[in-house]
N, C-alpha and C. Protein backbone atom coordinates (compact mmCIF):
# COMPACT_ATOMS: atom_id res chain seq x y z
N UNK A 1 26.52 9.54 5.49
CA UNK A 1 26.25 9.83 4.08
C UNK A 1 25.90 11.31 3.93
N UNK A 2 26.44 11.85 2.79
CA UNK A 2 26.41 13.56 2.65
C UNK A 2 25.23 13.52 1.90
N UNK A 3 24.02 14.33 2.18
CA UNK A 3 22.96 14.47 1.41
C UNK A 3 22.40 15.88 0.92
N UNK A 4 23.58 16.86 1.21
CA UNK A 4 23.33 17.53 0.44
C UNK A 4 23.15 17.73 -1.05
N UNK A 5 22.36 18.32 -1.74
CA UNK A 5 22.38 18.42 -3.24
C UNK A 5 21.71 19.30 -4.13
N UNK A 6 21.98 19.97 -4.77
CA UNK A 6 21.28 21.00 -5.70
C UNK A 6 20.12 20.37 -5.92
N UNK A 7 19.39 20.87 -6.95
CA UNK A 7 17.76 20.47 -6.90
C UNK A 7 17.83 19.58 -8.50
N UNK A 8 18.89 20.86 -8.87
CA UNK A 8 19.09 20.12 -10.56
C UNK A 8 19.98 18.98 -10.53
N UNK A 9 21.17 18.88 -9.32
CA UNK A 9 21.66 17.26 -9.29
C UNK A 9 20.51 16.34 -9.06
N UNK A 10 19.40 16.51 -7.84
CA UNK A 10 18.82 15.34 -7.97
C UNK A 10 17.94 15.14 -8.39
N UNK A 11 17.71 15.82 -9.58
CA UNK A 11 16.87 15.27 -10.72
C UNK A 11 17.51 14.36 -11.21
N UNK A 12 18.49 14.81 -11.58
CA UNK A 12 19.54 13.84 -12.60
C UNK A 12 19.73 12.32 -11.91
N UNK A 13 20.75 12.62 -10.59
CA UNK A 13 20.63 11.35 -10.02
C UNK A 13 19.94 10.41 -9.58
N UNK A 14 18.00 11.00 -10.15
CA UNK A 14 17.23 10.23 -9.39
C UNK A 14 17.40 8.92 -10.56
N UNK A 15 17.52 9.73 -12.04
CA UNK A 15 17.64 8.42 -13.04
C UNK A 15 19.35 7.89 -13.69
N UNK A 16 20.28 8.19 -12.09
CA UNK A 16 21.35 7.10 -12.52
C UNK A 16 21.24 5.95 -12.51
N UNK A 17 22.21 5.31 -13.45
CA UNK A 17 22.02 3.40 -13.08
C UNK A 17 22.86 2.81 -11.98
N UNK A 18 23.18 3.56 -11.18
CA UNK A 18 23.27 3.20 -9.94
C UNK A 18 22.77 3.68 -9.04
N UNK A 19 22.31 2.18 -8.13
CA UNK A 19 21.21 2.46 -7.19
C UNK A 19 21.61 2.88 -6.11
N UNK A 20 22.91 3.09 -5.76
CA UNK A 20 23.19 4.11 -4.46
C UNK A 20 23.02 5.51 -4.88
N UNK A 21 23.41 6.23 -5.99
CA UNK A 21 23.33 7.04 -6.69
C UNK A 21 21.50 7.47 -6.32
N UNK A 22 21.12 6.61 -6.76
CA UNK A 22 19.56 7.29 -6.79
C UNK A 22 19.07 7.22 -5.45
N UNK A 23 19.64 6.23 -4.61
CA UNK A 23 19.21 6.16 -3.29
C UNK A 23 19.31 7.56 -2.45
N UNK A 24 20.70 8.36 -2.58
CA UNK A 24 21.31 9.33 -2.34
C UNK A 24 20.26 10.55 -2.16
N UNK A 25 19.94 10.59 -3.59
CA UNK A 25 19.23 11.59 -4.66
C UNK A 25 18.10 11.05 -3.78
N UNK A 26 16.96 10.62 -3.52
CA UNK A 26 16.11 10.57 -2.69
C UNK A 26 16.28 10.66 -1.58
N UNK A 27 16.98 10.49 -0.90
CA UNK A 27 17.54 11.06 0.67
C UNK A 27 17.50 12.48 0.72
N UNK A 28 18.20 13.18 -0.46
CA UNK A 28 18.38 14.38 -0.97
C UNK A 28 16.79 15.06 -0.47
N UNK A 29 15.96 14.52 -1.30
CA UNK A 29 15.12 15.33 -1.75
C UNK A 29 13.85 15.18 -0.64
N UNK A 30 14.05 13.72 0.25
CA UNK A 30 13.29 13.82 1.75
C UNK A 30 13.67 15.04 2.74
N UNK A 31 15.08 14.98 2.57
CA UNK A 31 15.98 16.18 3.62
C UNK A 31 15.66 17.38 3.72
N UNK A 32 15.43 17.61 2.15
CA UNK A 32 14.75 19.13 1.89
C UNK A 32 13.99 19.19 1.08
N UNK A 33 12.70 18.98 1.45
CA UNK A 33 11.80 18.43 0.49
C UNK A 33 11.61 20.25 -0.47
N UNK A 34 10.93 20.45 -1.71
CA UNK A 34 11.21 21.43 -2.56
C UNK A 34 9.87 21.15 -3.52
N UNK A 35 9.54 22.16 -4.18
CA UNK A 35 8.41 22.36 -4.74
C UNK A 35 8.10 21.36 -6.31
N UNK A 36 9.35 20.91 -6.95
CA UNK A 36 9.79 20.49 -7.82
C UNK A 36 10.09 18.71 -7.59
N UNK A 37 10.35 18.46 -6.45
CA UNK A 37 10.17 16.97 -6.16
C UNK A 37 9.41 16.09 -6.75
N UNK A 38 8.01 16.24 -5.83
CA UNK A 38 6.80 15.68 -6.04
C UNK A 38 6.79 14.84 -7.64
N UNK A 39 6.60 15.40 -8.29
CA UNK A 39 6.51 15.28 -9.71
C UNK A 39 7.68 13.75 -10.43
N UNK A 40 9.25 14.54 -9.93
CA UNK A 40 10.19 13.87 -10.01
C UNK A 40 10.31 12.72 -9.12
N UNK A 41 9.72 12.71 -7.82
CA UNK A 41 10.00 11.36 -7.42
C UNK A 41 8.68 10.34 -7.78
N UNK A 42 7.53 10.53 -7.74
CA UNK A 42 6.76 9.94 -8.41
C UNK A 42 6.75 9.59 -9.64
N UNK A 43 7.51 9.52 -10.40
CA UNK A 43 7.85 9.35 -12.11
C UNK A 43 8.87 7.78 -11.57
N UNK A 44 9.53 8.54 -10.41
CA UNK A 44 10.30 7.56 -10.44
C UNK A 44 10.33 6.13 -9.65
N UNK A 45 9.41 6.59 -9.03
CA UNK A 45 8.58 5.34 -8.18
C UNK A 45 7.98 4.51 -9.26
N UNK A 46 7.50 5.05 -10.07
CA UNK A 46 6.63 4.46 -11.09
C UNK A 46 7.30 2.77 -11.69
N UNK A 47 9.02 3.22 -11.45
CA UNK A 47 9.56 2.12 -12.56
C UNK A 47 11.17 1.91 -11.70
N UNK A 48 11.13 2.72 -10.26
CA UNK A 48 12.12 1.80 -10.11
C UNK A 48 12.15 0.26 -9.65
N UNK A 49 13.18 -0.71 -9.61
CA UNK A 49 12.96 -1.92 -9.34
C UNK A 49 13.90 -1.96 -8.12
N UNK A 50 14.53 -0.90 -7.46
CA UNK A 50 15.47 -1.41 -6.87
C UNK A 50 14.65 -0.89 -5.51
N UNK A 51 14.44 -2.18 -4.50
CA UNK A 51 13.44 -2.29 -3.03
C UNK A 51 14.03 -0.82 -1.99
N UNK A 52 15.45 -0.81 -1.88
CA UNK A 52 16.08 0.11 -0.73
C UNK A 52 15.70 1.67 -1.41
N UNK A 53 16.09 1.63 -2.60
CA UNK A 53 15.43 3.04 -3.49
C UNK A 53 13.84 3.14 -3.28
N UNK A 54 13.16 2.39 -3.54
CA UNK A 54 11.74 2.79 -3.52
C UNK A 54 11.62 2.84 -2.14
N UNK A 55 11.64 2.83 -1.78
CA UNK A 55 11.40 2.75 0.06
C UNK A 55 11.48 3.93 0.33
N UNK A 56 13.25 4.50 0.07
CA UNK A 56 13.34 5.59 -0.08
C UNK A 56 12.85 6.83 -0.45
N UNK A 57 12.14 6.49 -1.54
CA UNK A 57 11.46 7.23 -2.77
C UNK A 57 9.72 8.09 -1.62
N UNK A 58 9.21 6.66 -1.21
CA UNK A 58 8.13 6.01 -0.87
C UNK A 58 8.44 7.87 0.79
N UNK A 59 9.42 7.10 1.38
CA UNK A 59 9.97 8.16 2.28
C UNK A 59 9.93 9.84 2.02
N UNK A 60 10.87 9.71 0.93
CA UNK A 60 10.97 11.25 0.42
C UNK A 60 9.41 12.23 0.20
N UNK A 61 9.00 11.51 -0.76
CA UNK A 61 7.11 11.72 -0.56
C UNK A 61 6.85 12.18 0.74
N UNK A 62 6.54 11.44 1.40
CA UNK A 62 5.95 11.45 2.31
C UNK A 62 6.30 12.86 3.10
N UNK A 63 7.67 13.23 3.13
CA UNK A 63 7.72 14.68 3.36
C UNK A 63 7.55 15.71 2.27
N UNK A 64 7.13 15.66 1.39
CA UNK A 64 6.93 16.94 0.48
C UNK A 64 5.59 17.09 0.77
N UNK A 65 5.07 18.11 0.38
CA UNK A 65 3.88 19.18 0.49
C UNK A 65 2.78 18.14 -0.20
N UNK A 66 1.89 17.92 0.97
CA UNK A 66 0.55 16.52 0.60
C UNK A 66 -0.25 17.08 -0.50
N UNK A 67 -0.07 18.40 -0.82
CA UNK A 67 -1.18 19.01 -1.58
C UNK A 67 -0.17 19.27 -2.91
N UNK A 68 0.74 19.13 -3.26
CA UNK A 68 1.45 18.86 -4.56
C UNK A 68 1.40 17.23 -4.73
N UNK A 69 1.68 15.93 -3.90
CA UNK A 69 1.83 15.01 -3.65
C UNK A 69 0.67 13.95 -4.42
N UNK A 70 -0.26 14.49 -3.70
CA UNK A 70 -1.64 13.24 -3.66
C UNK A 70 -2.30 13.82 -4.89
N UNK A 71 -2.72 14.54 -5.53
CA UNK A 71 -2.93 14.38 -6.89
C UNK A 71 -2.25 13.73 -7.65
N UNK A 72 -1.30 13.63 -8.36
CA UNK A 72 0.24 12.91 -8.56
C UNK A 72 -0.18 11.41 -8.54
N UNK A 73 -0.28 11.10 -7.30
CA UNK A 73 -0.45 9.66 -6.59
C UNK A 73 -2.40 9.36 -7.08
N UNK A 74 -2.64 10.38 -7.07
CA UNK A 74 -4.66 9.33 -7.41
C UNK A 74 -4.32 9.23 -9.02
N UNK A 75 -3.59 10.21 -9.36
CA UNK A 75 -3.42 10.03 -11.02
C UNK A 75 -2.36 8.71 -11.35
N UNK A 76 -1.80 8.35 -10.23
CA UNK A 76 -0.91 6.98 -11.01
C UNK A 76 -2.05 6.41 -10.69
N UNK A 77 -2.78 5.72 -9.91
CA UNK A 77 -3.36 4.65 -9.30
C UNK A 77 -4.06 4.93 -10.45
N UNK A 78 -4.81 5.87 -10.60
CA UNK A 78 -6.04 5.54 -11.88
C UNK A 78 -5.89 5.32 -13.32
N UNK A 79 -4.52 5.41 -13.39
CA UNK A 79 -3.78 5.38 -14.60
C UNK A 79 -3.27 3.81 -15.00
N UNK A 80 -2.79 3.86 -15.82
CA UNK A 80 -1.94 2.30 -16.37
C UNK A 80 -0.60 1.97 -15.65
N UNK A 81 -0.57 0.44 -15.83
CA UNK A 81 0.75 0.18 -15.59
C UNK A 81 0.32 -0.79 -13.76
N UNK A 82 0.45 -1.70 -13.57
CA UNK A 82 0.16 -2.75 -12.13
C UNK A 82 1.16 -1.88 -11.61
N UNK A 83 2.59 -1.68 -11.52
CA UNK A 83 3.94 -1.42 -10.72
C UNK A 83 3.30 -0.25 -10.13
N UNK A 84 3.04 0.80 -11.24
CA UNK A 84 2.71 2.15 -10.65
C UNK A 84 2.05 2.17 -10.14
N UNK A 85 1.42 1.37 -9.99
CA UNK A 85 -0.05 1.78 -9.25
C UNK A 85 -0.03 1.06 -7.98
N UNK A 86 0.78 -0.18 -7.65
CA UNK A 86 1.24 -0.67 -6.40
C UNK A 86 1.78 0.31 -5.82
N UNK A 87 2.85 0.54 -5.87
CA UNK A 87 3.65 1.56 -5.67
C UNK A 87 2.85 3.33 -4.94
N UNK A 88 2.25 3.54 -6.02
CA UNK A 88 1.60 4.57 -5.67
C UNK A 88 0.27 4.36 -4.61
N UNK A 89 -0.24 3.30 -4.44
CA UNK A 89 -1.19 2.98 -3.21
C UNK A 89 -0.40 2.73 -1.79
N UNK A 90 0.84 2.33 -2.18
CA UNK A 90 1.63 2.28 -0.68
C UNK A 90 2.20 3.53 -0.04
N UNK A 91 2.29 4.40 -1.25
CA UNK A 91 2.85 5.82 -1.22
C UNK A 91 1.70 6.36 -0.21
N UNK A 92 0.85 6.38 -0.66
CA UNK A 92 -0.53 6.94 0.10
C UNK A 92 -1.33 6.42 0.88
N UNK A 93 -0.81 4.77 1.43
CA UNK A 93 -0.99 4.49 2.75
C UNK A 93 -0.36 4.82 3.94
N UNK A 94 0.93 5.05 3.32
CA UNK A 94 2.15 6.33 4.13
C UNK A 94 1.52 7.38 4.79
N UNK A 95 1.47 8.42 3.75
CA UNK A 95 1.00 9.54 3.86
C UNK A 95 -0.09 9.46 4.56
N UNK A 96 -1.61 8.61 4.32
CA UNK A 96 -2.62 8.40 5.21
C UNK A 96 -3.76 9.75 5.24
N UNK A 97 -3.23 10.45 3.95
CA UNK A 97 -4.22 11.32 3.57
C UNK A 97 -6.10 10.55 3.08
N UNK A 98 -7.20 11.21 3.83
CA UNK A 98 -8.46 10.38 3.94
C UNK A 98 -8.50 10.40 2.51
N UNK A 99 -8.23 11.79 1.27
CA UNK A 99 -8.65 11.91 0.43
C UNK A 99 -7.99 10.81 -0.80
N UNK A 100 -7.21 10.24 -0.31
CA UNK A 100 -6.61 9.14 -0.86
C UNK A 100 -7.81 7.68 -0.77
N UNK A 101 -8.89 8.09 -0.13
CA UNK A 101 -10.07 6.67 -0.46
C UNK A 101 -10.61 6.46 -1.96
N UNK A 102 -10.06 7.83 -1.97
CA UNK A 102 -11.35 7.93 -3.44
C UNK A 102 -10.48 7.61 -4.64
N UNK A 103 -10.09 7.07 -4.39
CA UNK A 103 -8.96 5.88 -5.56
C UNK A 103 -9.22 4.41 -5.10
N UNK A 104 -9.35 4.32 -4.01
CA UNK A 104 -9.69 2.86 -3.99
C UNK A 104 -11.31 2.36 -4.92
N UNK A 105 -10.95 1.54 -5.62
CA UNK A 105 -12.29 0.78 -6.30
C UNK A 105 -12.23 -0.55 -6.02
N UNK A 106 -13.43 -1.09 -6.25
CA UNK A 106 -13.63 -2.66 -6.47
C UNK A 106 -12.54 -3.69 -7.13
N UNK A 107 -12.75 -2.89 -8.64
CA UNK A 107 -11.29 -3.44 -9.22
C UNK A 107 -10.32 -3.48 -8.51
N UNK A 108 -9.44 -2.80 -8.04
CA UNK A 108 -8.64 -2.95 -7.35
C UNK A 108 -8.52 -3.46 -6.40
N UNK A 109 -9.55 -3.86 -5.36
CA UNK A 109 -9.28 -4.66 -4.39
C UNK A 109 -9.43 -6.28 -4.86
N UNK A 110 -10.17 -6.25 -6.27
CA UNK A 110 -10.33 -7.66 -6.87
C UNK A 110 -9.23 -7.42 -7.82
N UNK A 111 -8.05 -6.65 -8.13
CA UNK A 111 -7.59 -7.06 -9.02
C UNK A 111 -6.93 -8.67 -8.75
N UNK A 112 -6.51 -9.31 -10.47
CA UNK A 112 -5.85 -10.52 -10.60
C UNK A 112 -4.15 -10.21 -10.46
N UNK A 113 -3.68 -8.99 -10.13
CA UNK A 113 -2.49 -8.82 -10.00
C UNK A 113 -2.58 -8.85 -8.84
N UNK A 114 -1.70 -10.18 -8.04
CA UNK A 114 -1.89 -10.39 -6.73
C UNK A 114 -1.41 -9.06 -5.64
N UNK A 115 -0.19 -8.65 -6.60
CA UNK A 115 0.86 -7.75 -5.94
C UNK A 115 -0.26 -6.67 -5.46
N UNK A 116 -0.49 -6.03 -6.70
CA UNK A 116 -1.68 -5.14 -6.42
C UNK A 116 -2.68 -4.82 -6.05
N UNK A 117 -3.54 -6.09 -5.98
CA UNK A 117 -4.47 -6.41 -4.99
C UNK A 117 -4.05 -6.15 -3.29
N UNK A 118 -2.74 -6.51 -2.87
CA UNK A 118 -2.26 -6.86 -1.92
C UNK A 118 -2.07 -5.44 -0.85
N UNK A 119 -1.47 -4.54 -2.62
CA UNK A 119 -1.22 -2.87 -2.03
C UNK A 119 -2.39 -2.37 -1.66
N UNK A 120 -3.62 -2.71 -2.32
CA UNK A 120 -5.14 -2.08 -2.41
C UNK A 120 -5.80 -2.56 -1.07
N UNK A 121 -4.99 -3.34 -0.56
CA UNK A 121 -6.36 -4.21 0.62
C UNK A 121 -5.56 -2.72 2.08
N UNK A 122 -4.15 -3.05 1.90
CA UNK A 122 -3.17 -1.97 2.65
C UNK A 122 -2.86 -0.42 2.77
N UNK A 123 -3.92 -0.54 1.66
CA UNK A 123 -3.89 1.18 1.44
C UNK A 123 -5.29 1.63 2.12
N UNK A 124 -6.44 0.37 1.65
CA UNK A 124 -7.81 0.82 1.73
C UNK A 124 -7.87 0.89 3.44
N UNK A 125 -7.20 -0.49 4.22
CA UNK A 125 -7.70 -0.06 6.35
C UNK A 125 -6.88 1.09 6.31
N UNK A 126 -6.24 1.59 5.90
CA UNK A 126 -5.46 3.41 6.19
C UNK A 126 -6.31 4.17 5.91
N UNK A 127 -7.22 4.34 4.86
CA UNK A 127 -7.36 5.33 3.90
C UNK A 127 -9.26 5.34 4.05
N UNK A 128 -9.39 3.94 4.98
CA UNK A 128 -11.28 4.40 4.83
C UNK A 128 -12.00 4.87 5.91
N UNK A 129 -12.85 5.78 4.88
CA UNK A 129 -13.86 6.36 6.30
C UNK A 129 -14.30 5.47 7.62
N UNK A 130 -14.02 5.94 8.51
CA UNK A 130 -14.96 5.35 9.73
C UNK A 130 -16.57 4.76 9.58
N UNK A 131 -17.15 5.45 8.93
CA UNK A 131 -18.63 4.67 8.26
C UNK A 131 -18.49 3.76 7.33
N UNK A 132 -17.31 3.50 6.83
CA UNK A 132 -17.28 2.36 5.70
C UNK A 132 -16.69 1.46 5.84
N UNK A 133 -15.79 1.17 7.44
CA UNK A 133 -15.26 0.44 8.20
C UNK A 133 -15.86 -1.17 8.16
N UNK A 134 -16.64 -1.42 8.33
CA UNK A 134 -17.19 -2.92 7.75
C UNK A 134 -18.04 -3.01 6.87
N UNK A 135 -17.96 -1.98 6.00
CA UNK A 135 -18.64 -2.34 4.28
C UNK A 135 -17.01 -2.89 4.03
N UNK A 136 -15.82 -2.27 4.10
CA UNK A 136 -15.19 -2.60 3.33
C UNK A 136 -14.31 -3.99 3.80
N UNK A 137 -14.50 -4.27 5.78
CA UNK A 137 -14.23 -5.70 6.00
C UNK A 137 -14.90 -7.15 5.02
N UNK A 138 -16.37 -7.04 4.87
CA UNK A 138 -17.58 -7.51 4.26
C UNK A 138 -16.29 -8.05 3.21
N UNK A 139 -16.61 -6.70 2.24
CA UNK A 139 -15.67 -6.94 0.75
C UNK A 139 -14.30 -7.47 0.92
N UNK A 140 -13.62 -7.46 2.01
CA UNK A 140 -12.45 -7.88 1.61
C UNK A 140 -12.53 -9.33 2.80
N UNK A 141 -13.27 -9.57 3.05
CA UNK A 141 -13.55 -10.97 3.52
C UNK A 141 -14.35 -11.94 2.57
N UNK A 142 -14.88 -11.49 2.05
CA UNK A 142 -15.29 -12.08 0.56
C UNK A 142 -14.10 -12.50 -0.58
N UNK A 143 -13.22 -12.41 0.03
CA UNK A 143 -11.89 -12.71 -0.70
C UNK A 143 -11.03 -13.94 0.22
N UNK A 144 -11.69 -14.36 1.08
CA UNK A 144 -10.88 -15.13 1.92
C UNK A 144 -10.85 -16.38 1.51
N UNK A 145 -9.67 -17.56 1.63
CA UNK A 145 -10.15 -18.38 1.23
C UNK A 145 -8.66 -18.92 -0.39
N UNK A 146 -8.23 -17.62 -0.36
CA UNK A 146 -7.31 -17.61 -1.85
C UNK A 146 -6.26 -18.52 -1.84
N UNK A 147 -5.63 -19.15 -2.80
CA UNK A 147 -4.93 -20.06 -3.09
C UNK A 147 -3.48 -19.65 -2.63
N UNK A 148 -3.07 -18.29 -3.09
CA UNK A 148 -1.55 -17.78 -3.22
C UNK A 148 -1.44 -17.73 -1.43
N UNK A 149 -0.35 -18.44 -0.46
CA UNK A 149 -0.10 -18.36 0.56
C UNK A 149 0.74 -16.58 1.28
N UNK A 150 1.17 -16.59 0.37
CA UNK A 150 1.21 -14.75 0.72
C UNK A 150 0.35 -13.57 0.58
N UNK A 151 -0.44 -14.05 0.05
CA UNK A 151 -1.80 -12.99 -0.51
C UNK A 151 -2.58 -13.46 0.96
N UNK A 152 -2.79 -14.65 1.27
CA UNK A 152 -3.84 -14.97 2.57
C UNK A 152 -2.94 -13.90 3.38
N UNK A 153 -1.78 -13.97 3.65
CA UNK A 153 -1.21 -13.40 4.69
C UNK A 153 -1.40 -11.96 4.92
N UNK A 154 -1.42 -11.37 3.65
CA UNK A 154 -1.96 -10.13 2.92
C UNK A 154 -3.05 -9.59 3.83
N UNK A 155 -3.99 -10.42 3.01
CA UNK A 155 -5.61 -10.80 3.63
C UNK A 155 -6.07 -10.82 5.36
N UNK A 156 -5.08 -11.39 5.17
CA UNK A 156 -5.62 -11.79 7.35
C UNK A 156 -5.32 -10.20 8.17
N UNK A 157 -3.71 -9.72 7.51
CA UNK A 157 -3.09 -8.58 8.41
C UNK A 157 -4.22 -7.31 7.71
N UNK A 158 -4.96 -7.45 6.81
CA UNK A 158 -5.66 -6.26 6.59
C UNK A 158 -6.79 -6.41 7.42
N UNK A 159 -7.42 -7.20 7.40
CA UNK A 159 -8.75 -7.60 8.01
C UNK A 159 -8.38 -7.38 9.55
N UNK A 160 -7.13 -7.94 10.13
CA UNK A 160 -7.27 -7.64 11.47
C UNK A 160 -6.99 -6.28 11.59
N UNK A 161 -6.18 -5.56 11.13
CA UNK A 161 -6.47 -3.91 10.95
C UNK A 161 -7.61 -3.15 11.39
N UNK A 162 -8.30 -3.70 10.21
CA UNK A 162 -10.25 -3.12 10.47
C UNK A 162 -10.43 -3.26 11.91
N UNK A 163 -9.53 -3.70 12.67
CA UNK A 163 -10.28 -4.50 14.45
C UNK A 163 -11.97 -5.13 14.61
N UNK A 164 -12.62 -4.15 15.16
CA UNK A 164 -14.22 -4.50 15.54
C UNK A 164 -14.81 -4.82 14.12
N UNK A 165 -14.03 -3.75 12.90
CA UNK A 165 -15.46 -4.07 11.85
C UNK A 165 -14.95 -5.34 11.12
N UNK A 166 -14.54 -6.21 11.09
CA UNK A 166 -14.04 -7.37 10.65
C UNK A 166 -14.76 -8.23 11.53
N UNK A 167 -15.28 -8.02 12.87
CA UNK A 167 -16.23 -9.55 13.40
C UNK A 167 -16.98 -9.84 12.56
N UNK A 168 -17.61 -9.57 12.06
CA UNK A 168 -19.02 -9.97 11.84
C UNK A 168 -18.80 -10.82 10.74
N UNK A 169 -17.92 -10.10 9.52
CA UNK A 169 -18.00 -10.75 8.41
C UNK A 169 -17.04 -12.14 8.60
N UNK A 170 -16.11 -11.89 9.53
CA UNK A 170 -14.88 -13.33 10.04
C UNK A 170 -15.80 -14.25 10.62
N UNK A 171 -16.88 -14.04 11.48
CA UNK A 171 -17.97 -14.93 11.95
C UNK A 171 -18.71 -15.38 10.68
N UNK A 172 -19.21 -14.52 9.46
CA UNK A 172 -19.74 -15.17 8.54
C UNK A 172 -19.25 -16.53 7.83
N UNK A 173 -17.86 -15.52 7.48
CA UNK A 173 -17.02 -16.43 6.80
C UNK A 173 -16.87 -17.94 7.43
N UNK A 174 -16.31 -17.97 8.62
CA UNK A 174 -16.30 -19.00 9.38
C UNK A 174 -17.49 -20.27 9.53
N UNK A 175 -18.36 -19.85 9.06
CA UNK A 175 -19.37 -20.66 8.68
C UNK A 175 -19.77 -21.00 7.23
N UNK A 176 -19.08 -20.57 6.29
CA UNK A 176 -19.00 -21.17 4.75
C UNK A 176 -19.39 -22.68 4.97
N UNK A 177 -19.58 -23.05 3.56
CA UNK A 177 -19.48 -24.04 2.86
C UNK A 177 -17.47 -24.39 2.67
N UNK A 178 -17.29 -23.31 2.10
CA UNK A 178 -15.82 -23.95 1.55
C UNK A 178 -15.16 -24.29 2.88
N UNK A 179 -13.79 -25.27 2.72
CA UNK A 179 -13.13 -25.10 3.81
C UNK A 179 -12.27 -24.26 3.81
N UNK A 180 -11.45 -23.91 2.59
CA UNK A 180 -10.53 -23.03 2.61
C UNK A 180 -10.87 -21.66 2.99
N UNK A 181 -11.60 -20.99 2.92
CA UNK A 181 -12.59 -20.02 3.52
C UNK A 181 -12.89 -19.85 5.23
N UNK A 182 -13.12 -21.22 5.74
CA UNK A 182 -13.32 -21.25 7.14
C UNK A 182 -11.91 -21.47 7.87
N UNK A 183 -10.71 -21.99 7.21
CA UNK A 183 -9.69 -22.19 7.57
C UNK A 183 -8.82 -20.65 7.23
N UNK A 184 -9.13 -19.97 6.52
CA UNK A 184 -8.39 -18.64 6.57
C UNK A 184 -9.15 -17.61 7.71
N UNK A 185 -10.89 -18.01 7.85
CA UNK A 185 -11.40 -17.02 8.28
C UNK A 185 -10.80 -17.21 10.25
N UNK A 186 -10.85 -18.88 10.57
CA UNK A 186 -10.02 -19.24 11.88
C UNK A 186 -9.16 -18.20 11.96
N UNK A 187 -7.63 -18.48 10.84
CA UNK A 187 -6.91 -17.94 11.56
C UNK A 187 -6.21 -16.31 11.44
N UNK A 188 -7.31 -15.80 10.97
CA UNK A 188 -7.55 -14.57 10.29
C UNK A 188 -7.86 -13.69 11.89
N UNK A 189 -9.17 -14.54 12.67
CA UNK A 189 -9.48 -13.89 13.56
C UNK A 189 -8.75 -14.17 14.91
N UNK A 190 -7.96 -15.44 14.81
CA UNK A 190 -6.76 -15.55 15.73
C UNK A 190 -6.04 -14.01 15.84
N UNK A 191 -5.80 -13.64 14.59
CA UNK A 191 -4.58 -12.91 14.42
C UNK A 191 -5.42 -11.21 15.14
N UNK A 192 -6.81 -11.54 14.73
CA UNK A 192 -7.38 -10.17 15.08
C UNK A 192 -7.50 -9.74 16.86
N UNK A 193 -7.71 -11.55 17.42
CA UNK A 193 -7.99 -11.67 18.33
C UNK A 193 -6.33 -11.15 19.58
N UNK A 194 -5.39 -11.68 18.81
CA UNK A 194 -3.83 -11.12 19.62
C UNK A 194 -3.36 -10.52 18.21
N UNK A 195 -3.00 -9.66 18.23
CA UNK A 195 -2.22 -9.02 17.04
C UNK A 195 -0.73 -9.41 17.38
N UNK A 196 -0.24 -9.91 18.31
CA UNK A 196 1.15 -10.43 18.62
C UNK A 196 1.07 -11.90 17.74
N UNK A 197 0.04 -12.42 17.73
CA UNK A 197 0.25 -13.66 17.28
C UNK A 197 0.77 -14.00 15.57
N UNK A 198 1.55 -15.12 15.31
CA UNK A 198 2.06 -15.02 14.04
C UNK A 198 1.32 -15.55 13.25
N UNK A 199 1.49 -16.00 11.78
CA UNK A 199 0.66 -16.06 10.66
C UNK A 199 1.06 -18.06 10.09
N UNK A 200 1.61 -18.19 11.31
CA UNK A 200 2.10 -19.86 10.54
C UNK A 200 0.93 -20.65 10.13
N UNK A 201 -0.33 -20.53 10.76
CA UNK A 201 -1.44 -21.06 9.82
C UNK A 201 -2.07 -20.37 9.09
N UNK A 202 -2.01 -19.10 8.45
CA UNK A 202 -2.42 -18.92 7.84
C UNK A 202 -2.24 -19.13 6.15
């Protein structure tokens, strides 16, 4: 695939209605990343729907200049809109810039948008301080226990992330009242315990 491209084509092609077209145009603009990107591919992360493009998109970022980039990205997250703001928390679990914590909130790791909740639990084991390492297992083990079978799955691969700071609160949990709670927190710490191991009970 030829990825060369002027700067003013892939503006344009980032908003064709075809998704090879825009796929292109983000290849483009990873290849040689440019001062003028940033801006343009984050607009467009915001609202594309097509998975191989955002990926892409998600990619291209990740090589442009972190200090044009991550402002951009704390301003979607804090801004409106669930998509953008998924989107833009995965952007910056990529990147793995620390200063990207300070977008994570409560809300967000409790949001009711599962999707987004899901990006927030995946952004936050990238993105948190070493001292806040099992404040933020605590909080997101306090979530264990959830109904949606892909969100647990969510749940378990973040928590085993945290590694060490996730005992304590997986031992708490494990002793609930609920069962659904002690049955996610089991195999939550299975998963922490071999990270090879798969998620079929969870």
């Amino acid at each position: 695939m030829t990825v060369s491209m002027r700067h003013e084509q892939v503006s344009t092609a980032l908003t064709a209605p075809n998704a090879s077209v825009r796929l292109r145009a983000a290849l483009a603009a990873g290849t040689e990343p440019a001062a003028r990107y940033p801006a343009l591919l984050v607009q467009r992360c915001a609202i594309e729907r097509d998975f191989f493009v955002r990926d892409m998109l998600t990619w291209a970022l990740v090589r442009q200049d972190v200090e044009a980039t991550l402002p951009l990205l704390l301003r979607e997250v804090r801004g409106r809109g669930s998509e953008a703001k998924s989107q833009a928390l995965h952007t910056m679990s990529k990147i793995g810039d620390p200063r990207g914590w300070s977008a994570i909130t409560p809300e967000l790791l409790d949001s009711p948008d599962d999707d987004l909740a899901a990006s927030a639990w995946r952004a936050a084991v990238v993105l948190v301080p070493d001292d806040l390492r099992e404040s933020l297992a605590w909080s997101l083990a306090a979530r264990l226990g959830r109904d949606d079978r892909p969100l647990r799955r969510s749940l378990s691969r973040a928590l085993a992330a945290l590694g060490q700071a996730a005992e304590s609160p997986l031992r708490a949990a494990a002793s609930s009242d609920n069962e659904a709670v002690r049955v996610h927190a089991a195999a939550t710490q299975r998963l922490l315990d071999d990270p090879d191991a798969g998620l079929d009970e969870v």
